[in-house]
N, C-alpha and C. Protein backbone atom coordinates (compact mmCIF):
# COMPACT_ATOMS: atom_id res chain seq x y z
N UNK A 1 -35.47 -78.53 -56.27
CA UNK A 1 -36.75 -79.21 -56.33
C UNK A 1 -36.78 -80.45 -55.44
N UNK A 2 -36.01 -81.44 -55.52
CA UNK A 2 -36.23 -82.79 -54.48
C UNK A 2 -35.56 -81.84 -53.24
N UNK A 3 -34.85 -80.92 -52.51
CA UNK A 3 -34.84 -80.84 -51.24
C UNK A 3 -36.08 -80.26 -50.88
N UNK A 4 -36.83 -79.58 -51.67
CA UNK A 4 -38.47 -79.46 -51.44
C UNK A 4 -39.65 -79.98 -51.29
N UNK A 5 -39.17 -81.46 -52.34
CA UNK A 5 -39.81 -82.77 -52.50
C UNK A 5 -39.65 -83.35 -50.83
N UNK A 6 -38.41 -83.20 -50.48
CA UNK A 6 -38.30 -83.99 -49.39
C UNK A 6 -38.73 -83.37 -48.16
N UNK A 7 -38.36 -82.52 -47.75
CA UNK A 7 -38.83 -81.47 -46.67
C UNK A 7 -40.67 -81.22 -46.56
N UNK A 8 -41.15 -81.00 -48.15
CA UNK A 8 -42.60 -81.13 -48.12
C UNK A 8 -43.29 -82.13 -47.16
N UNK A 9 -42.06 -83.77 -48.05
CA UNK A 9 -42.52 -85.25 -47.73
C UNK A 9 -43.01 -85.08 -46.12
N UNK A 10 -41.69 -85.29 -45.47
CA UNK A 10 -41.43 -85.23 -44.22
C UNK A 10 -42.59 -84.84 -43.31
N UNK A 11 -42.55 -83.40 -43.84
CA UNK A 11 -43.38 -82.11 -43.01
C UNK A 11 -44.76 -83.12 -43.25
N UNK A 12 -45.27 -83.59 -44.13
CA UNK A 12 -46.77 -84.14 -44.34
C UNK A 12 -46.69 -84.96 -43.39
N UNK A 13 -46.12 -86.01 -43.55
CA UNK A 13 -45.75 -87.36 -42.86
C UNK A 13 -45.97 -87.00 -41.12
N UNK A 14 -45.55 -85.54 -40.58
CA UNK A 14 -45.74 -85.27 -39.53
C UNK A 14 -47.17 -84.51 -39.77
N UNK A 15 -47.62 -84.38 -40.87
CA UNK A 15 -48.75 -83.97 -40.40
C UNK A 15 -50.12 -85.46 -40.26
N UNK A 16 -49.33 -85.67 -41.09
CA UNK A 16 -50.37 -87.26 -40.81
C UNK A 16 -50.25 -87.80 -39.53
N UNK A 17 -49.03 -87.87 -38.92
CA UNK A 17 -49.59 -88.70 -37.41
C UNK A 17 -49.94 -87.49 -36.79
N UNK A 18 -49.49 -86.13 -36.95
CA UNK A 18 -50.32 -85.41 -35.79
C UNK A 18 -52.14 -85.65 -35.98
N UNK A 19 -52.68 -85.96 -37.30
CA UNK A 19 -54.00 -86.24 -37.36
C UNK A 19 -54.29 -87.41 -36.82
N UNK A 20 -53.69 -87.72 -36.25
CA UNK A 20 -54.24 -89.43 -35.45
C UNK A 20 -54.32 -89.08 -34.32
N UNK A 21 -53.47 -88.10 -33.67
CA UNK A 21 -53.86 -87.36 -32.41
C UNK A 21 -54.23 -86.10 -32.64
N UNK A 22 -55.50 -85.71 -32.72
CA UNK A 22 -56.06 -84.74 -32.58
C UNK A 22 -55.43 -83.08 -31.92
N UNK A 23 -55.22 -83.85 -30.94
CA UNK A 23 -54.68 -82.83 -30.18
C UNK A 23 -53.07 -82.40 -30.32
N UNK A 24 -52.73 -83.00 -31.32
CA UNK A 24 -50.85 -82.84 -31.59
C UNK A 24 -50.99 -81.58 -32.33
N UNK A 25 -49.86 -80.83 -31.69
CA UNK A 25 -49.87 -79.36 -32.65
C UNK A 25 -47.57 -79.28 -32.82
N UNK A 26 -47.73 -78.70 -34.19
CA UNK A 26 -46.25 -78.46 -33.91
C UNK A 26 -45.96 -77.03 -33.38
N UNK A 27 -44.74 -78.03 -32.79
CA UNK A 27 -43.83 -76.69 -31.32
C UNK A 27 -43.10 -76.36 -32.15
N UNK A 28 -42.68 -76.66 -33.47
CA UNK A 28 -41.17 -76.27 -33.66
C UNK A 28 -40.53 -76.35 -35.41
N UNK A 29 -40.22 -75.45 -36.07
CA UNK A 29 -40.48 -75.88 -37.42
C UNK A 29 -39.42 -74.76 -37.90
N UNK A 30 -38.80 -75.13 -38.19
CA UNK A 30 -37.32 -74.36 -38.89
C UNK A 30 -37.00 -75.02 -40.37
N UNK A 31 -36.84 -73.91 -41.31
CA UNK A 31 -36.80 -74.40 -42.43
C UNK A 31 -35.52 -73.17 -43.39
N UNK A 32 -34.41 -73.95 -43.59
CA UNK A 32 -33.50 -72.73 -44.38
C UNK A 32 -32.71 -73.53 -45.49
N UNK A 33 -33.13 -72.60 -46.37
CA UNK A 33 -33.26 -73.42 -48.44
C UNK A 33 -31.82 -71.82 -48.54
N UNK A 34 -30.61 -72.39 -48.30
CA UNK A 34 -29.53 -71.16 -49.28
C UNK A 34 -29.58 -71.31 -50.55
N UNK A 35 -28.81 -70.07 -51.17
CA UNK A 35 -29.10 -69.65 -52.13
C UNK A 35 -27.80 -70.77 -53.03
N UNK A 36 -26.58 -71.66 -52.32
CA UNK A 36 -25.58 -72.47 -53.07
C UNK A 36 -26.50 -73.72 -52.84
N UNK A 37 -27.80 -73.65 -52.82
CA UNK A 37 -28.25 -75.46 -52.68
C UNK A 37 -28.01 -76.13 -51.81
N UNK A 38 -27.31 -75.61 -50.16
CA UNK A 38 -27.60 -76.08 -49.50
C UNK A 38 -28.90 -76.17 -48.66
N UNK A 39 -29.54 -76.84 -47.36
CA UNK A 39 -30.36 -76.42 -46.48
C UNK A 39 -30.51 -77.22 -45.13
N UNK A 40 -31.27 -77.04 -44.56
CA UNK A 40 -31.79 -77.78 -43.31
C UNK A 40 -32.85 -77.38 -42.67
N UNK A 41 -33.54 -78.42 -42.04
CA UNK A 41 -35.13 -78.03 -41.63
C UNK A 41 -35.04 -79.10 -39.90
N UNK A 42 -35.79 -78.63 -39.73
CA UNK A 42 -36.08 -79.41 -38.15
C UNK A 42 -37.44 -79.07 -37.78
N UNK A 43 -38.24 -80.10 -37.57
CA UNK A 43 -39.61 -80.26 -36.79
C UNK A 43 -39.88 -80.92 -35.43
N UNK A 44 -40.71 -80.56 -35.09
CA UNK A 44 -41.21 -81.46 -33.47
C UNK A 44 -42.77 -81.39 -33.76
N UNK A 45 -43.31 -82.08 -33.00
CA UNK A 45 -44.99 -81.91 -32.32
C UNK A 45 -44.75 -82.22 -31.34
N UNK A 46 -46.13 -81.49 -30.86
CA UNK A 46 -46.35 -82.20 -29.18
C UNK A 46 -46.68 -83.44 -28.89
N UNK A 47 -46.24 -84.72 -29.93
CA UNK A 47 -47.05 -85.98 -29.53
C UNK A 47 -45.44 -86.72 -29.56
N UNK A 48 -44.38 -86.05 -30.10
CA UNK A 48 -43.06 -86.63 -29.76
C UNK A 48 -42.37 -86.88 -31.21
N UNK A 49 -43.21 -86.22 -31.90
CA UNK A 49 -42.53 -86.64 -33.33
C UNK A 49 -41.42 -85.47 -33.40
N UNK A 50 -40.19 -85.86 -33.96
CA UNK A 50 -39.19 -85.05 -34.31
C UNK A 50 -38.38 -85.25 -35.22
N UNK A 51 -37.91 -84.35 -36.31
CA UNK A 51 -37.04 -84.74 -37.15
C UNK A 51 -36.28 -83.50 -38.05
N UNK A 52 -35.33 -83.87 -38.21
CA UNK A 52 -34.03 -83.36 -38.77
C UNK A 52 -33.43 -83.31 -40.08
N UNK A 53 -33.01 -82.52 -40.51
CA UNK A 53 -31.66 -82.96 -41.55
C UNK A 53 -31.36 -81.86 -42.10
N UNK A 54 -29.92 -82.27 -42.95
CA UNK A 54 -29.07 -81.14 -43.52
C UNK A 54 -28.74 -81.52 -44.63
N UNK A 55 -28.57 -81.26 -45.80
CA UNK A 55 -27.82 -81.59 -47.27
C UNK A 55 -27.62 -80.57 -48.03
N UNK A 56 -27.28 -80.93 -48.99
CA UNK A 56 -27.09 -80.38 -50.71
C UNK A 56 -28.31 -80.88 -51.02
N UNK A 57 -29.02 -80.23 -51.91
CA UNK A 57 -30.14 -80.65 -52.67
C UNK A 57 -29.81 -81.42 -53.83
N UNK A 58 -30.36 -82.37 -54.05
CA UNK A 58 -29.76 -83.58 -55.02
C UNK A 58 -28.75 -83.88 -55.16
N UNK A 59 -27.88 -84.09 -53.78
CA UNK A 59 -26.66 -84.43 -53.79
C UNK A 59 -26.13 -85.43 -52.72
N UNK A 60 -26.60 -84.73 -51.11
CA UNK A 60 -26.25 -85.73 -49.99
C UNK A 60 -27.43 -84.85 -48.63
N UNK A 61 -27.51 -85.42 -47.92
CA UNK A 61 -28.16 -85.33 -46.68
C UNK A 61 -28.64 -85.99 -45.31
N UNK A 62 -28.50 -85.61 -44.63
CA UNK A 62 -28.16 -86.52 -43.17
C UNK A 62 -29.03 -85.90 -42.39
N UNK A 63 -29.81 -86.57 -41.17
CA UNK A 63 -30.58 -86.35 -40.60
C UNK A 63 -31.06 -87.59 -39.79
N UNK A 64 -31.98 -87.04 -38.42
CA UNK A 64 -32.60 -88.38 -37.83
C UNK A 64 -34.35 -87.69 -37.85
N UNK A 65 -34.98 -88.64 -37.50
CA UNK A 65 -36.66 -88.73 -37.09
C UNK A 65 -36.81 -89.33 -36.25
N UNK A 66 -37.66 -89.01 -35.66
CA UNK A 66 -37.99 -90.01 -33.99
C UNK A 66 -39.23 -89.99 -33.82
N UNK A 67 -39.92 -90.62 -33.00
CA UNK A 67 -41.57 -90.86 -32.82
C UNK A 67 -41.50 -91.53 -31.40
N UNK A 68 -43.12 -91.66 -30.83
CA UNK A 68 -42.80 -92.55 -29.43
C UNK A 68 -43.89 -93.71 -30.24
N UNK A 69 -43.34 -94.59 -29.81
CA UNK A 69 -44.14 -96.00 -30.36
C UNK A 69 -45.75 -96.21 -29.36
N UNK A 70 -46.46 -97.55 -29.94
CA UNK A 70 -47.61 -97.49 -29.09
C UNK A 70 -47.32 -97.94 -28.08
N UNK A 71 -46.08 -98.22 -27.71
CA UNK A 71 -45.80 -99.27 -26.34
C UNK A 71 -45.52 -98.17 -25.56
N UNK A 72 -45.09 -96.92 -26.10
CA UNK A 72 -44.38 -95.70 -25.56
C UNK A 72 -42.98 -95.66 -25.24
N UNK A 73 -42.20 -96.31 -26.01
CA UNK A 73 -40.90 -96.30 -26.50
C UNK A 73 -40.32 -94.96 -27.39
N UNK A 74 -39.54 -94.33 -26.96
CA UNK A 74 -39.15 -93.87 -28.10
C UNK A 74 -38.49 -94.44 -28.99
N UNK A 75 -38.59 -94.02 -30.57
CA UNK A 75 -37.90 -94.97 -31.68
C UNK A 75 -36.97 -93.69 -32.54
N UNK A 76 -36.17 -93.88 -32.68
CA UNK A 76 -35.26 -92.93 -33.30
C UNK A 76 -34.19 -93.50 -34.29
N UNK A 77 -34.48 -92.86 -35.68
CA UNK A 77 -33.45 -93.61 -36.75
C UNK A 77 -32.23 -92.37 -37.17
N UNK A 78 -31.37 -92.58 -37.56
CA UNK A 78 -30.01 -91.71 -38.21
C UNK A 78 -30.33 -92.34 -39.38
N UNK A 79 -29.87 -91.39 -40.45
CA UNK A 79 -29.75 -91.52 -42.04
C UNK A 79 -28.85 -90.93 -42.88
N UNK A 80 -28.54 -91.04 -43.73
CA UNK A 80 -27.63 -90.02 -44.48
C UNK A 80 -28.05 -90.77 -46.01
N UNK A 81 -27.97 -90.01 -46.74
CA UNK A 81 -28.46 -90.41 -48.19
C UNK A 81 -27.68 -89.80 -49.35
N UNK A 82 -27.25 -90.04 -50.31
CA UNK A 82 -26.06 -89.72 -51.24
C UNK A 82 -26.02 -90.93 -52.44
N UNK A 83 -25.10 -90.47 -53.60
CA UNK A 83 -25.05 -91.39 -54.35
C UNK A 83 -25.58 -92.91 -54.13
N UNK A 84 -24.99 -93.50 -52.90
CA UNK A 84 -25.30 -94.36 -52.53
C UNK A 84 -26.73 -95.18 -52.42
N UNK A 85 -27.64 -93.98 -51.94
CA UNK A 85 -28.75 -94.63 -51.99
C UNK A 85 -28.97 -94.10 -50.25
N UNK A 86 -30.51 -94.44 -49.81
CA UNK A 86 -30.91 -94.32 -48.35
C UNK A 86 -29.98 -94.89 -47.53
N UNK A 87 -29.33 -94.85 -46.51
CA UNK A 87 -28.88 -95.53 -45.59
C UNK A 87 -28.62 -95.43 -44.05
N UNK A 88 -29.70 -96.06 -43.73
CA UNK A 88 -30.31 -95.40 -42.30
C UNK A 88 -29.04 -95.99 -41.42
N UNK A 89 -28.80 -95.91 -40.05
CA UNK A 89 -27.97 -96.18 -39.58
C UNK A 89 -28.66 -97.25 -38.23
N UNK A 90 -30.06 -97.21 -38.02
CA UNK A 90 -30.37 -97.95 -36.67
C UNK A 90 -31.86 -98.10 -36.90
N UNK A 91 -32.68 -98.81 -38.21
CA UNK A 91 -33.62 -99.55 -38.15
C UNK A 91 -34.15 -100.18 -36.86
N UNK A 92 -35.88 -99.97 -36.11
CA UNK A 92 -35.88 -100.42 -35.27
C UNK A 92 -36.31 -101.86 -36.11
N UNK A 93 -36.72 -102.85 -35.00
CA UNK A 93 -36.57 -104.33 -35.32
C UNK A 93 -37.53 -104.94 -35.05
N UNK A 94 -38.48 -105.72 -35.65
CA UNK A 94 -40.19 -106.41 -35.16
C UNK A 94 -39.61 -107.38 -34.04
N UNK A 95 -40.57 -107.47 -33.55
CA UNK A 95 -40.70 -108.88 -32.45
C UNK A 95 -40.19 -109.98 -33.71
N UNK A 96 -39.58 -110.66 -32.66
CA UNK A 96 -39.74 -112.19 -33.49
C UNK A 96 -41.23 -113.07 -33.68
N UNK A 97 -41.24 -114.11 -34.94
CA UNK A 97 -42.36 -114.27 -35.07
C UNK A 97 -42.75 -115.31 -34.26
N UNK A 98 -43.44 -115.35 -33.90
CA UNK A 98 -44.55 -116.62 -32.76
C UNK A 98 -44.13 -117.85 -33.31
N UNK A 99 -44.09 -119.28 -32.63
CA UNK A 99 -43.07 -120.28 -32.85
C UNK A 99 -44.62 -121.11 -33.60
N UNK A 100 -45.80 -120.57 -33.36
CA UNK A 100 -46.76 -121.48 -34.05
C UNK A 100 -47.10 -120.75 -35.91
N UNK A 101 -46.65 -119.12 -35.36
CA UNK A 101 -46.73 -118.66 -36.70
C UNK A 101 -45.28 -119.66 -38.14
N UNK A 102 -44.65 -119.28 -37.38
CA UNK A 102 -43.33 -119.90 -38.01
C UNK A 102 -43.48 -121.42 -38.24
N UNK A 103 -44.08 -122.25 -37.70
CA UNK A 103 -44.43 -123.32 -38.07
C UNK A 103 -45.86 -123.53 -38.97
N UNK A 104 -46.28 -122.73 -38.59
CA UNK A 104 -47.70 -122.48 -40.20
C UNK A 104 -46.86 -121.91 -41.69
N UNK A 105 -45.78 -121.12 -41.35
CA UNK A 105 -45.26 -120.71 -43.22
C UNK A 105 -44.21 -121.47 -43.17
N UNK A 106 -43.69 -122.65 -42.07
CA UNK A 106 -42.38 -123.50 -42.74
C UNK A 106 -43.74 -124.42 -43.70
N UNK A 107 -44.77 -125.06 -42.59
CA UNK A 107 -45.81 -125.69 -43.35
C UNK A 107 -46.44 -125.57 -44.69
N UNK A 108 -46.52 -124.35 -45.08
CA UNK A 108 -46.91 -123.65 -46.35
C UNK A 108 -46.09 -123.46 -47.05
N UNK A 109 -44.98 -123.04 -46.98
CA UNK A 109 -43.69 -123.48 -47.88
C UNK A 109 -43.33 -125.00 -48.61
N UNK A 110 -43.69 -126.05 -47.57
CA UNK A 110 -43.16 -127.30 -47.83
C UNK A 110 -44.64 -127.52 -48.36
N UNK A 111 -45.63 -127.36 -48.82
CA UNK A 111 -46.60 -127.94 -49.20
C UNK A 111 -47.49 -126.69 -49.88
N UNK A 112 -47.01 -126.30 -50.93
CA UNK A 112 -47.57 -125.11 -51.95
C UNK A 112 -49.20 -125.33 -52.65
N UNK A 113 -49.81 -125.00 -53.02
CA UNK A 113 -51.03 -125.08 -53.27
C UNK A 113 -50.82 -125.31 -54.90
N UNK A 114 -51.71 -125.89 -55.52
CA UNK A 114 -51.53 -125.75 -57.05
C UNK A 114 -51.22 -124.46 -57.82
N UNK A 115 -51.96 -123.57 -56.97
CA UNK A 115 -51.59 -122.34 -58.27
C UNK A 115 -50.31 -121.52 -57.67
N UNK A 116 -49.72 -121.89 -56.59
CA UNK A 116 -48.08 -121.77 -56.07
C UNK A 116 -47.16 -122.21 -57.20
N UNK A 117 -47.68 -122.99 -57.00
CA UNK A 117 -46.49 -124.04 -57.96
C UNK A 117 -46.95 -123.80 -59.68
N UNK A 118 -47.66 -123.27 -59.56
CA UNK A 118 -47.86 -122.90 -61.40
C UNK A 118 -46.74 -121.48 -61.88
C-alpha cells in the first residue's frame, strides 16, 4: 500500500507540473510492483521532469527527481528513505536574503509588536 501511496504521489506531482505546461506529455513511465514487496518506477516528461526509485515497500527506498528550474537550471535531488526517516542527499539552496530584507526582520525581531510578545 505506501509503495503505491508513493509512486501514485510522485506520478501526480508530475502530473501537476506537466499542467502548467500545457504542452508537456510523458515520454517515459515504467512501473514494476514484485510479488516479495519489492519495486521500482521511473518517469520523464517532455518539459524535463524526471524521476526514479527503487525499494521494499514500507521498508527502504532510494531514488532521485529532477526538474529544470525557471532560470532553466537543471535541479536534481538523491534520496533514500528507511527507518530513518527522508534523507535527501543534495537539497537545492535559495538565494541569500537581500541585505535590506535582513535588516527589516533583524528590526522586527528586536522590536515585537504587542500581540508578539503576548
Amino acid at each position: 500500500m505506501i509503495k503505491s501511496c508513493i509512486a501514485l504521489a510522485l506520478f501526480a506531482t508530475c502530473v501537476f507540473a506537466a499542467n502548467l505546461d500545457q504542452d508537456a506529455t510523458v515520454t517515459r513511465l515504467e512501473n514494476v510492483v514484485n510479488p516479495d514487496g519489492t519495486y521500482n518506477y521511473a518517469y520523464e516528461t517532455s518539459n524535463g521532469i524526471a524521476a526514479n526509485e527503487e525499494g521494499e515497500g514500507g521498508v527502504r527506498a532510494s531514488g532521485q527527481f529532477s526538474y529544470v528550474s525557471p532560470e532553466g537550471e537543471t535541479i536534481q535531488v538523491s534520496y533514500t528513505a528507511d527507518e530513518n526517516g527522508f534523507q535527501p542527499d543534495n537539497l537545492p539552496q535559495p538565494p541569500p536574503i537581500p541585505e535590506a530584507i535582513q535588516k527589516a526582520l533583524e528590526y522586527i525581531a528586536a522590536h515585537p509588536s504587542e500581540e508578539a510578545r503576548k
